[in-house]
Protein backbone atom coordinates (compact mmCIF):
# COMPACT_ATOMS: atom_id res chain seq x y z
CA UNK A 1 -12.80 -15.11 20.67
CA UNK A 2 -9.75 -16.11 19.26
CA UNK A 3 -11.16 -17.91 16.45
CA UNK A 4 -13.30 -15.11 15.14
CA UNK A 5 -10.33 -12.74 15.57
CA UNK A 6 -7.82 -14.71 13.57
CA UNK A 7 -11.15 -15.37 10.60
CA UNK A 8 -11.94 -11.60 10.77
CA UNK A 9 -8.52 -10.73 10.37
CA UNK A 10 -7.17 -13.18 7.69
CA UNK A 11 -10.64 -11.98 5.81
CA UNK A 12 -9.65 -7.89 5.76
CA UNK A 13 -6.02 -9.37 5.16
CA UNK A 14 -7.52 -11.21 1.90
CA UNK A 15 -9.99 -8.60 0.60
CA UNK A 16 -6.85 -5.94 0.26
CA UNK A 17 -3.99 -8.08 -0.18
CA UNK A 18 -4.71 -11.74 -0.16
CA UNK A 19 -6.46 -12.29 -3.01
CA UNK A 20 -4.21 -10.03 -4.81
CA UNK A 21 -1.29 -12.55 -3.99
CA UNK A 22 -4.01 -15.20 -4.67
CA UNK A 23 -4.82 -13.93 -7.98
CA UNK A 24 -1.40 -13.53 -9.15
CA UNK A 25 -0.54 -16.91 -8.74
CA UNK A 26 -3.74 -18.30 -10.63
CA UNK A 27 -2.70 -16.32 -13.59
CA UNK A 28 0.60 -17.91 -13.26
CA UNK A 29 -0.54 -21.12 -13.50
CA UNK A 30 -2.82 -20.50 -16.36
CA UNK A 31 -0.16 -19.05 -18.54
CA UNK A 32 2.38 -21.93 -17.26
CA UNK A 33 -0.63 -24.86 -18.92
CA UNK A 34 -2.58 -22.67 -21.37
CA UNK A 35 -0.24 -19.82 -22.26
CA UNK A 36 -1.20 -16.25 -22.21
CA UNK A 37 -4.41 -14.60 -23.98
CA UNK A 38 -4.00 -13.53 -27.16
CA UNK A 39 -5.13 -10.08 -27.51
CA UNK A 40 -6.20 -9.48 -31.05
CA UNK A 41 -4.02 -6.86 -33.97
CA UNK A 42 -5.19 -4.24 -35.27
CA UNK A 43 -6.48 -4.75 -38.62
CA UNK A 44 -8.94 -3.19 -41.24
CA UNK A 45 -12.33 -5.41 -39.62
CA UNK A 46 -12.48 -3.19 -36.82
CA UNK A 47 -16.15 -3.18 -35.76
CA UNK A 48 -18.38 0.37 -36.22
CA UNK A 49 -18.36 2.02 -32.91
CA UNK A 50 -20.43 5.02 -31.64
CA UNK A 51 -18.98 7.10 -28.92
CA UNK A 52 -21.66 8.56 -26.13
CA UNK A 53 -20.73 11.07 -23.57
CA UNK A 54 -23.68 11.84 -20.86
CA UNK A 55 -22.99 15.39 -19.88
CA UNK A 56 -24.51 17.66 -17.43
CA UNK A 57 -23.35 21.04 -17.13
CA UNK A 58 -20.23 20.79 -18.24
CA UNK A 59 -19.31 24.37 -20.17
CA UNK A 60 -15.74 24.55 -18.73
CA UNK A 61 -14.80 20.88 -19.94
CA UNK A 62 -16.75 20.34 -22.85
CA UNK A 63 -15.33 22.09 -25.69
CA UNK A 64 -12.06 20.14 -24.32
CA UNK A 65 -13.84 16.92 -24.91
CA UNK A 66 -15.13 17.58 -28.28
CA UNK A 67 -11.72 18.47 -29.35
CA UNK A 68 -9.96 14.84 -27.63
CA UNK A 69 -13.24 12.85 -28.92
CA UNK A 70 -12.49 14.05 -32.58
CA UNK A 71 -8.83 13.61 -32.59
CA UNK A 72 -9.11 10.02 -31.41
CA UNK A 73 -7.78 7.46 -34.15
CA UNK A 74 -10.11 5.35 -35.73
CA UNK A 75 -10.64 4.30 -39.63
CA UNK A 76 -13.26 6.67 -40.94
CA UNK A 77 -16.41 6.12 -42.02
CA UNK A 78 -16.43 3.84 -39.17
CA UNK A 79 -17.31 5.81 -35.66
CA UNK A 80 -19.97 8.29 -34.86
CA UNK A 81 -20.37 10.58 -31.87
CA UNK A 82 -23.53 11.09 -29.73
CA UNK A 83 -23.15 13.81 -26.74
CA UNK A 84 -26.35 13.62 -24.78
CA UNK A 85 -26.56 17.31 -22.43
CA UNK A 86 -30.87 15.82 -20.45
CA UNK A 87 -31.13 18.89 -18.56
CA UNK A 88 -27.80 21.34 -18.95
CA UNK A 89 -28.89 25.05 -17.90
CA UNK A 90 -25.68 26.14 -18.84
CA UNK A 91 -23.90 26.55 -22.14
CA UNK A 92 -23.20 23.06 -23.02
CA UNK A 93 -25.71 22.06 -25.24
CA UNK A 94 -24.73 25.22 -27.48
CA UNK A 95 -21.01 24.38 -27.60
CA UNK A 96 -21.89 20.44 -28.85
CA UNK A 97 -24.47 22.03 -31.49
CA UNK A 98 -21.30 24.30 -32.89
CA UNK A 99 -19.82 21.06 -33.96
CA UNK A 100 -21.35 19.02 -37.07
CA UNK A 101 -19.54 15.56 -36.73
CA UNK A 102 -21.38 15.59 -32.92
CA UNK A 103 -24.99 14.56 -32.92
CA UNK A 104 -26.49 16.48 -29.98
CA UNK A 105 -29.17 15.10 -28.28
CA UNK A 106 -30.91 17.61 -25.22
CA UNK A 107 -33.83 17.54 -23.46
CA UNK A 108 -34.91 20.44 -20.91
CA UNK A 109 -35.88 17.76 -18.26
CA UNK A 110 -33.16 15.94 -16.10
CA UNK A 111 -33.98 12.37 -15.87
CA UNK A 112 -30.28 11.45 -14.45
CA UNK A 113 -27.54 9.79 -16.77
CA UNK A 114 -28.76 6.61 -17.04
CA UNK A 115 -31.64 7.29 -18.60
CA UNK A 116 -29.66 9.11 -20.70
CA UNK A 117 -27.71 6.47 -22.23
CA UNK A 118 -30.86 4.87 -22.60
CA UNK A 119 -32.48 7.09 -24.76
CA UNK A 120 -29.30 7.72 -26.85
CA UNK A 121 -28.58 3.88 -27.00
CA UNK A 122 -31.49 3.60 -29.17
CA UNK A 123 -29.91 5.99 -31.83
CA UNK A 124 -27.29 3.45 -32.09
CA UNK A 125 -26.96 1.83 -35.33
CA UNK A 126 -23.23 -0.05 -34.99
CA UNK A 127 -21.59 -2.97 -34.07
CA UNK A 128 -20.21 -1.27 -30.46
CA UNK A 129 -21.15 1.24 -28.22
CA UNK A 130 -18.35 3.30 -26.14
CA UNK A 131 -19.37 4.88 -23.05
CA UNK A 132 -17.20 7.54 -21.40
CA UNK A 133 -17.32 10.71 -19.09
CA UNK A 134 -17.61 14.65 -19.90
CA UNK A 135 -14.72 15.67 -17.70
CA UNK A 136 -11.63 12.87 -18.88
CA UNK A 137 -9.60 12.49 -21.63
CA UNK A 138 -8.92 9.78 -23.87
CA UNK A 139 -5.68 8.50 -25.33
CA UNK A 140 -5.39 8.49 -29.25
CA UNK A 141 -5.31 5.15 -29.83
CA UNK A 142 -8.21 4.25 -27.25
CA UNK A 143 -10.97 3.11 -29.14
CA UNK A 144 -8.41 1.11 -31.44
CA UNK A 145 -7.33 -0.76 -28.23
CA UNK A 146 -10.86 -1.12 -27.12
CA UNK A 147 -12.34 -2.47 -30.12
CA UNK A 148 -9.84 -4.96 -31.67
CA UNK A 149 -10.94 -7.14 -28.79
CA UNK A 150 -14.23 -7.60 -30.35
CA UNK A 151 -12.63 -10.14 -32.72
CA UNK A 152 -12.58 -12.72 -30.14
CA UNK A 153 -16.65 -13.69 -29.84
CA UNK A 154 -16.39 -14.44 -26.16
CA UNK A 155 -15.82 -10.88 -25.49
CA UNK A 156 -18.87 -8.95 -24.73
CA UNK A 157 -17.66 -5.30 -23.00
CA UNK A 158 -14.15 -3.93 -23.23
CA UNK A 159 -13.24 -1.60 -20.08
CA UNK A 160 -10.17 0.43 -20.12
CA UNK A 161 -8.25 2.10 -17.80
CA UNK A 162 -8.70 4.94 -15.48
CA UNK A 163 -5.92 7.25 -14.96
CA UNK A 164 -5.89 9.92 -12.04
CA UNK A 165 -3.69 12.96 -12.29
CA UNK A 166 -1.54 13.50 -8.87
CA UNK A 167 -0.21 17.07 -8.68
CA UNK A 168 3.49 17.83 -6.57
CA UNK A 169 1.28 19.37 -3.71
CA UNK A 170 -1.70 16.82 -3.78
CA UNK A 171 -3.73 16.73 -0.83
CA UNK A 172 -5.30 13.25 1.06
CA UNK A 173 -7.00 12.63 -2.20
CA UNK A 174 -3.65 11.38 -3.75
CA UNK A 175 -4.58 8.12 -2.68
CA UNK A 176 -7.55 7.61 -5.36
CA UNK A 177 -4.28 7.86 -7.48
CA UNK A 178 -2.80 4.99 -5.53
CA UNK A 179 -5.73 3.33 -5.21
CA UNK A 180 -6.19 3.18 -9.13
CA UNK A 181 -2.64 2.09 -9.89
CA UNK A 182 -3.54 -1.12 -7.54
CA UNK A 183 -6.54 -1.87 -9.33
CA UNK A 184 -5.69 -1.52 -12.31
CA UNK A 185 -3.06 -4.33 -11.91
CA UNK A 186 -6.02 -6.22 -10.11
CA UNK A 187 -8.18 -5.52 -12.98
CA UNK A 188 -5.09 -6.70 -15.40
CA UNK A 189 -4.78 -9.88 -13.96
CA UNK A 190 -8.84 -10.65 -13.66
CA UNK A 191 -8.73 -10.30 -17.33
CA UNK A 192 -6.26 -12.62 -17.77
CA UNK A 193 -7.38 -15.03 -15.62
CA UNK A 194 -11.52 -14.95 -16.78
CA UNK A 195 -13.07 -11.60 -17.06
CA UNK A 196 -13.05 -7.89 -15.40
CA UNK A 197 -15.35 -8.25 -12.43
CA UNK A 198 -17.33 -4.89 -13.52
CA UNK A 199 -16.50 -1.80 -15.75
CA UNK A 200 -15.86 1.98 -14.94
CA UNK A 201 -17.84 4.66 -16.24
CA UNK A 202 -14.84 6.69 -17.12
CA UNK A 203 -14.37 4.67 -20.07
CA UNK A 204 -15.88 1.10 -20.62
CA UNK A 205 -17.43 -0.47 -23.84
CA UNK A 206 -20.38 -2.94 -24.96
CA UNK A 207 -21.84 -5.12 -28.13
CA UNK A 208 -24.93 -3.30 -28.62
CA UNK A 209 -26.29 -6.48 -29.20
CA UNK A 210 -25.56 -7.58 -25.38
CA UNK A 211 -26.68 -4.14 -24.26
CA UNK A 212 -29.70 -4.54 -21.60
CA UNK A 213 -31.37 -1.05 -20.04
CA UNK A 214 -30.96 -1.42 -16.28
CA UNK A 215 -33.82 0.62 -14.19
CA UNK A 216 -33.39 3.93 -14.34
CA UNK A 217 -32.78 4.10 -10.06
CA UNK A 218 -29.63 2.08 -11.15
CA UNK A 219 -26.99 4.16 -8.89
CA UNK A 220 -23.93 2.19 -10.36
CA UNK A 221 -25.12 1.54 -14.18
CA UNK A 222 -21.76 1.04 -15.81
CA UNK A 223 -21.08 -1.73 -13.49
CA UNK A 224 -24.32 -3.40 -13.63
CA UNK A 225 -24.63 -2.78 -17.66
CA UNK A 226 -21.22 -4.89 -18.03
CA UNK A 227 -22.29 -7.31 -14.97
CA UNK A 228 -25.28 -8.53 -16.66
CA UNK A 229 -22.73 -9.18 -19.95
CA UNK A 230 -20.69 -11.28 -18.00
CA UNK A 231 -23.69 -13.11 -16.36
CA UNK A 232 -25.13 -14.07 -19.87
CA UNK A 233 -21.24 -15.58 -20.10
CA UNK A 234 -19.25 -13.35 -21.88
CA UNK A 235 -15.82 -12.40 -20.34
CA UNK A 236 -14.95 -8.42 -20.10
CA UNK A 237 -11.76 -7.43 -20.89
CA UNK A 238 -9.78 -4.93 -19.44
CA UNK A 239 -7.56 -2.58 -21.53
CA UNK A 240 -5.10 -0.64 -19.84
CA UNK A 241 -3.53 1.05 -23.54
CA UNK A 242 -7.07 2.35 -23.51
CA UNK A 243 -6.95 4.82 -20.99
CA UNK A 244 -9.10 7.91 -19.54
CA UNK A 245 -7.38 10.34 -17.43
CA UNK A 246 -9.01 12.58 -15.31
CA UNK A 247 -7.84 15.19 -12.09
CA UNK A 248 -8.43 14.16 -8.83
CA UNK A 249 -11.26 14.78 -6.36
CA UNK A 250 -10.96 18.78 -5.58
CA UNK A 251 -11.01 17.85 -1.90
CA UNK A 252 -11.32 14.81 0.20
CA UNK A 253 -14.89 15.62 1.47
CA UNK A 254 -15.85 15.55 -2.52
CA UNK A 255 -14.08 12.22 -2.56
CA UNK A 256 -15.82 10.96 0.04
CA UNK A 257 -19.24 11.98 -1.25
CA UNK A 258 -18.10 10.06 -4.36
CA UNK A 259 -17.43 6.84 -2.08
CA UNK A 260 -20.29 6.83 -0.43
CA UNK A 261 -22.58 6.86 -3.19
CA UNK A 262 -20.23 3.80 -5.15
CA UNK A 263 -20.53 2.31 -1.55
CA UNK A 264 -24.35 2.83 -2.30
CA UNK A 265 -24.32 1.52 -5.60
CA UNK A 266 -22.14 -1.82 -4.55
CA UNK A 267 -24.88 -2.99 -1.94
CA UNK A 268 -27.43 -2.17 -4.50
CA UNK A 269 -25.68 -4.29 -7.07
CA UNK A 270 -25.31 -6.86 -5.07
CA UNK A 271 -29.00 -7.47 -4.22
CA UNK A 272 -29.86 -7.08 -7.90
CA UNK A 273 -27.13 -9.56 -9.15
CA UNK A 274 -27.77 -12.41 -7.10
CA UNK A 275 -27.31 -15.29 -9.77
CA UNK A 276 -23.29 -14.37 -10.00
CA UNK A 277 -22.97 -15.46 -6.58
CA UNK A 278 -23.88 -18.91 -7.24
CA UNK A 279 -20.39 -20.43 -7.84
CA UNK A 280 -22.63 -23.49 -9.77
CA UNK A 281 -23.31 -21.43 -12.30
CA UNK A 282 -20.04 -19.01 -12.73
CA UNK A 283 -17.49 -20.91 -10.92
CA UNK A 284 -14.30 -18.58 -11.87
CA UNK A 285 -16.54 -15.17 -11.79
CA UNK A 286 -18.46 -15.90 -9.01
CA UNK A 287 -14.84 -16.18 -7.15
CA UNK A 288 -13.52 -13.36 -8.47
CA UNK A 289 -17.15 -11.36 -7.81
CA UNK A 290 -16.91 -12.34 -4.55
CA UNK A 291 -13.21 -11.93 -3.76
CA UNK A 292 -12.60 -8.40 -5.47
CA UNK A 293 -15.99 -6.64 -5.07
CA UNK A 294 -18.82 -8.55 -2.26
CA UNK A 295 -16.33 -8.70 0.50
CA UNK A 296 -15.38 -5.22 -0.30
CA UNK A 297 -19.06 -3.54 -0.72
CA UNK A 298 -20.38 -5.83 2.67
CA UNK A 299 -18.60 -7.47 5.52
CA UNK A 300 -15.15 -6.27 5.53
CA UNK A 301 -15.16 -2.33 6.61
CA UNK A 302 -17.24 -3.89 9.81
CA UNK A 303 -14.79 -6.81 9.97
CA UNK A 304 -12.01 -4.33 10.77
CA UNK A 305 -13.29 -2.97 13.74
CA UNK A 306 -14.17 -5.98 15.24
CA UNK A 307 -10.34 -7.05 14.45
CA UNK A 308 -9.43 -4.25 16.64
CA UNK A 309 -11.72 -4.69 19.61
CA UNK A 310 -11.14 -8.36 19.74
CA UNK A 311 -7.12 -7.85 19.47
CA UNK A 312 -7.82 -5.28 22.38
CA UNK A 313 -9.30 -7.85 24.43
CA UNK A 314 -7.39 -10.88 23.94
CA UNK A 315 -4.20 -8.64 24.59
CA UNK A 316 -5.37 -7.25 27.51
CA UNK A 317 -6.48 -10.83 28.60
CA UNK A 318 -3.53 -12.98 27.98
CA UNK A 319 -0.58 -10.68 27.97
CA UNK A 320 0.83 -12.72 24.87
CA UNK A 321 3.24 -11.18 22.47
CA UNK A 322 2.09 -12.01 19.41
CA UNK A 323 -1.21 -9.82 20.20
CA UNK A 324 0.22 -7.78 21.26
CA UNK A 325 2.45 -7.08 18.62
CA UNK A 326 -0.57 -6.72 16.22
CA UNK A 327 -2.39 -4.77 18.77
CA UNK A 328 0.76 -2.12 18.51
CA UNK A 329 0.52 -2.43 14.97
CA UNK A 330 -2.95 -1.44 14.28
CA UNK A 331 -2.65 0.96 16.37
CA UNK A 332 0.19 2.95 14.80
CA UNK A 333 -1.68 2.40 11.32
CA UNK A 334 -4.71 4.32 12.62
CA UNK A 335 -2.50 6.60 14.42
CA UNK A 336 -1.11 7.46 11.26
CA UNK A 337 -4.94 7.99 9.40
CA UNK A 338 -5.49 10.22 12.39
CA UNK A 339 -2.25 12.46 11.73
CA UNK A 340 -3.05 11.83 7.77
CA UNK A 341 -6.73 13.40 8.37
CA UNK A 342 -5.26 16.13 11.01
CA UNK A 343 -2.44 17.31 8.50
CA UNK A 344 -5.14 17.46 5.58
CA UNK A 345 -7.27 19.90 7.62
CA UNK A 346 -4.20 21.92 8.28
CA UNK A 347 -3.03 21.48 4.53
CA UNK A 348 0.22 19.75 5.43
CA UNK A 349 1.16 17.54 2.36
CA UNK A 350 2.63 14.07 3.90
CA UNK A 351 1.78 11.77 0.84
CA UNK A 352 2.52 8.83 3.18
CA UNK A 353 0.03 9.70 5.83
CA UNK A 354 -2.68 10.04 2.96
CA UNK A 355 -2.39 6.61 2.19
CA UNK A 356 -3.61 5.33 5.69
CA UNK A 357 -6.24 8.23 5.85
CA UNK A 358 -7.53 7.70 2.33
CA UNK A 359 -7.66 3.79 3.27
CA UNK A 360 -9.82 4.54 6.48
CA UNK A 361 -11.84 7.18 4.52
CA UNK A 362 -12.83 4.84 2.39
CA UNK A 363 -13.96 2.03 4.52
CA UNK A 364 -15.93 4.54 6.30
CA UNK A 365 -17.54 5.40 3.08
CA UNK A 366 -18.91 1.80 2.69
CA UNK A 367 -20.96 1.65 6.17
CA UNK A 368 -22.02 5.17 5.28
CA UNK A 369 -23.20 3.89 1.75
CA UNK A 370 -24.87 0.66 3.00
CA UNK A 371 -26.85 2.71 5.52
CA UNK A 372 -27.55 5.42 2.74
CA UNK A 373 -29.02 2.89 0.63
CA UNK A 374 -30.91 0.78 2.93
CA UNK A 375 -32.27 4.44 4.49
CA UNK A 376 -33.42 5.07 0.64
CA UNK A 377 -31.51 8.08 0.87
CA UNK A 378 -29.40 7.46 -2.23
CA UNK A 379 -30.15 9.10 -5.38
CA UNK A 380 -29.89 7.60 -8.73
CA UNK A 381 -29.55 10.80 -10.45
CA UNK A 382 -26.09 11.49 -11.06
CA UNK A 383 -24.17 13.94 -8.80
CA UNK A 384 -20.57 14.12 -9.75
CA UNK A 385 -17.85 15.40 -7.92
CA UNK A 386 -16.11 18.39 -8.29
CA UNK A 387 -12.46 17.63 -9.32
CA UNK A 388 -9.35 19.50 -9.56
C-alpha cells in the first residue's frame, strides 16, 4: 500500500510540478552544450500568410476583430484575410461583407468549425496559414513574430501565446489566468528544448503544405492539426511576442463546460495519435507528449484520489508522522477548494482560494470529459463559452 501511495503521489507531484523542474533543467543543459535556438530576424522574405477566423455568431465581437485583423503589421501585398461565418443567424456575416480587404465565406448550414477551416483551407493560395479565434485580439506585431520562424525548415506550425484578462474583482475563474501564465513558461521551455507539445486555437499557425484535414468529429482540431506536424517530424514553435488576449470565462460553470469538453478532446487525441507515444520513433516528443499532456488527459485526476485514500489509511494504520503530516496537508489544500468553491457561490473574491478551487475544478473536468467521450456524448461541433 505504501508503494502505490508513494508512485501515485510522486506521479501527480510530476505531472504539475515535476516535470516542470525536470524540464527546466534539460533546457539548461542544452543551452550549456548546444547554445540557445536561434530565432530568426525579421527581414523582407517573410513568407505569404492568410489569416482565417471561424466565427459563429459573433455580432458583438466581430466588427472588433475586423478592425485588430487589419491593423496587424505585415509587408503588404503579402497577407490575405478569410472570415468563414457556416451557419451565423445573426448579423455577422453582414458586418464581414461591409469590409472589402475580408473575403467572406458563409454558408446557411452549420457543419461545426472544423469543417470550416476545411473548406476555407482550400481557398488558400500562400506559403502559411494563421488560424485564430472571433472573440481575441492580436498584438501588432503577431503575425511578424509568427512567421519569421518559417525561415528555419524544421519548423512546421508556429503557436503563440494566449493571454487571459484578470479583472480587480475576478471571480474563481482567475485561475485560467494563472493557469496560462504557467503554461506558457511550460510551453517556452518545450520549444526550446524540441517542439510545443500541441497548439491553441486562440492563435496557432501551419505550412499549408504540412496542413492535413482531421475528421470533421475532431473535438480538439487545433491540437491534432499541429500534432500530426510534429509526428511527420517537424518541431512547433511557440511564440510568446505573438500573443492573443482574450477575457476570461463569464463564470466558473462556463469554464468548466470549456474543461470538460478539452478533457473530451485530450482522451480523443490520445487514441487517435498513438504513434507519438512510441518513444522509438519520437524519443524527445514522445517524453514531452507524455509528460505535459497523457498523464494530464488520463491517469492523474484518478491518481489523486487514490493518494488521499491511501494516505488516509496508512495514517490511520501506523500512526507515523510523516503521513501524517501529508495527510494534514492534503487536507487543508482541499479544505481550501471547498472554501474557494463556497466563497464563489457567495461572490466573495479570495484570489488565493481560487487557485485551489480552480485546480480541483479542473481535475474534475477530466473524469467528467473521459466519461463524456467514452459515453459518445461529446459533440464535435463547436460550443464556445461565454466570456466576460
Amino acid at each position: 500500500m505504501k508503494v502505490t501511495f508513494w508512485l501515485s503521489l510522486f506521479l501527480v507531484f510530476y505531472t504539475f510540478f515535476g516535470y516542470g523542474i525536470l524540464l527546466y533543467l534539460l533546457v539548461k543543459l542544452r543551452i550549456a552544450l548546444k547554445g540557445r535556438r536561434v530565432v530568426p530576424l525579421v527581414n523582407d522574405s517573410l513568407p505569404t500568410v492568410t489569416l482565417i477566423v471561424a466565427a459563429y455568431n459573433e455580432e458583438d465581437f466581430i466588427e472588433q476583430k475586423i478592425q485588430n485583423t487589419l491593423g496587424l503589421n505585415y509587408p503588404e501585398g503579402k497577407v490575405s484575410f478569410i472570415f468563414v461565418t457556416d451557419g451565423s443567424t445573426d448579423k455577422t456575416a453582414e458586418l464581414i461583407a461591409a469590409h472589402p480587404q475580408v473575403k467572406l465565406m458563409h454558408q446557411p448550414g452549420r457543419s461545426g468549425k472544423i469543417a470550416a477551416v476545411h473548406r476555407a483551407m482550400k481557398q488558400v493560395t500562400t506559403e502559411i496559414a494563421v488560424f485564430t479565434d472571433a472573440n481575441t485580439f492580436l498584438n501588432k506585431d503577431a503575425l511578424v513574430n509568427i512567421c519569421r520562424h518559417y525561415a528555419d525548415a524544421e519548423v512546421g506550425a508556429v503557436s503563440g501565446e494566449k493571454r487571459v484578462s484578470i479583472d480587480d474583482v475576478a471571480d474563481a475563474t482567475a485561475g485560467e489566468g494563472f493557469y496560462w501564465k504557467y503554461e506558457s513558461k511550460l510551453k517556452t521551455w518545450d520549444s526550446e528544448l524540441y517542439s510545443v507539445v500541441g497548439a491553441a486555437g486562440e492563435l496557432f499557425s501551419v505550412r499549408v503544405n504540412l496542413y492535413e484535414p482531421v475528421p470533421v468529429d475532431t473535438i480538439l482540431d487545433d491540437f491534432m492539426i499541429s500534432m500530426l506536424i510534429a509526428a511527420k517530424g517537424y518541431r512547433i514553435v511557440y511564440e510568446p511576442m505573438a500573443f492573443a488576449t482574450e477575457g476570461g470565462s463569464e463564470n466558473i460553470k462556463e469554464e468548466l463546460k470549456r474543461k470538460i469538453r478539452i478533457a473530451a478532446g485530450g482522451i480523443q487525441s490520445i487514441t487517435r495519435l498513438g504513434g507519438l507515444l512510441n518513444p522509438f520513433r519520437h524519443f524527445v516528443l514522445a517524453f514531452q507528449y507524455i509528460s505535459h499532456r497523457v498523464l494530464r488527459w488520463t491517469v492523474t485526476p484518478f491518481l489523486m484520489v487514490l493518494t488521499f485514500i491511501l494516505n488516509l489509511c496508512i495514517a490511520i494504520e501506523s500512526r507515523q508522522v510523516l503521513y501524517t503530516l501529508l495527510l494534514d496537508a492534503q487536507l487543508l489544500f482541499y479544505v481550501l477548494a471547498a472554501l474557494g468553491m463556497v466563497f464563489e457561490k457567495r461572490q466573495v473574491h479570495i484570489k488565493v482560494l481560487f487557485i485551489p478551487y480552480y485546480f480541483c475544478m479542473m481535475n474534475y473536468a477530466v473524469a467528467a470529459g473521459i466519461g463524456r467521450y467514452f459515453k459518445g456524448s461529446q459533440s464535435a461541433v463547436w460550443e464556445k463559452a461565454k466570456r466576460k
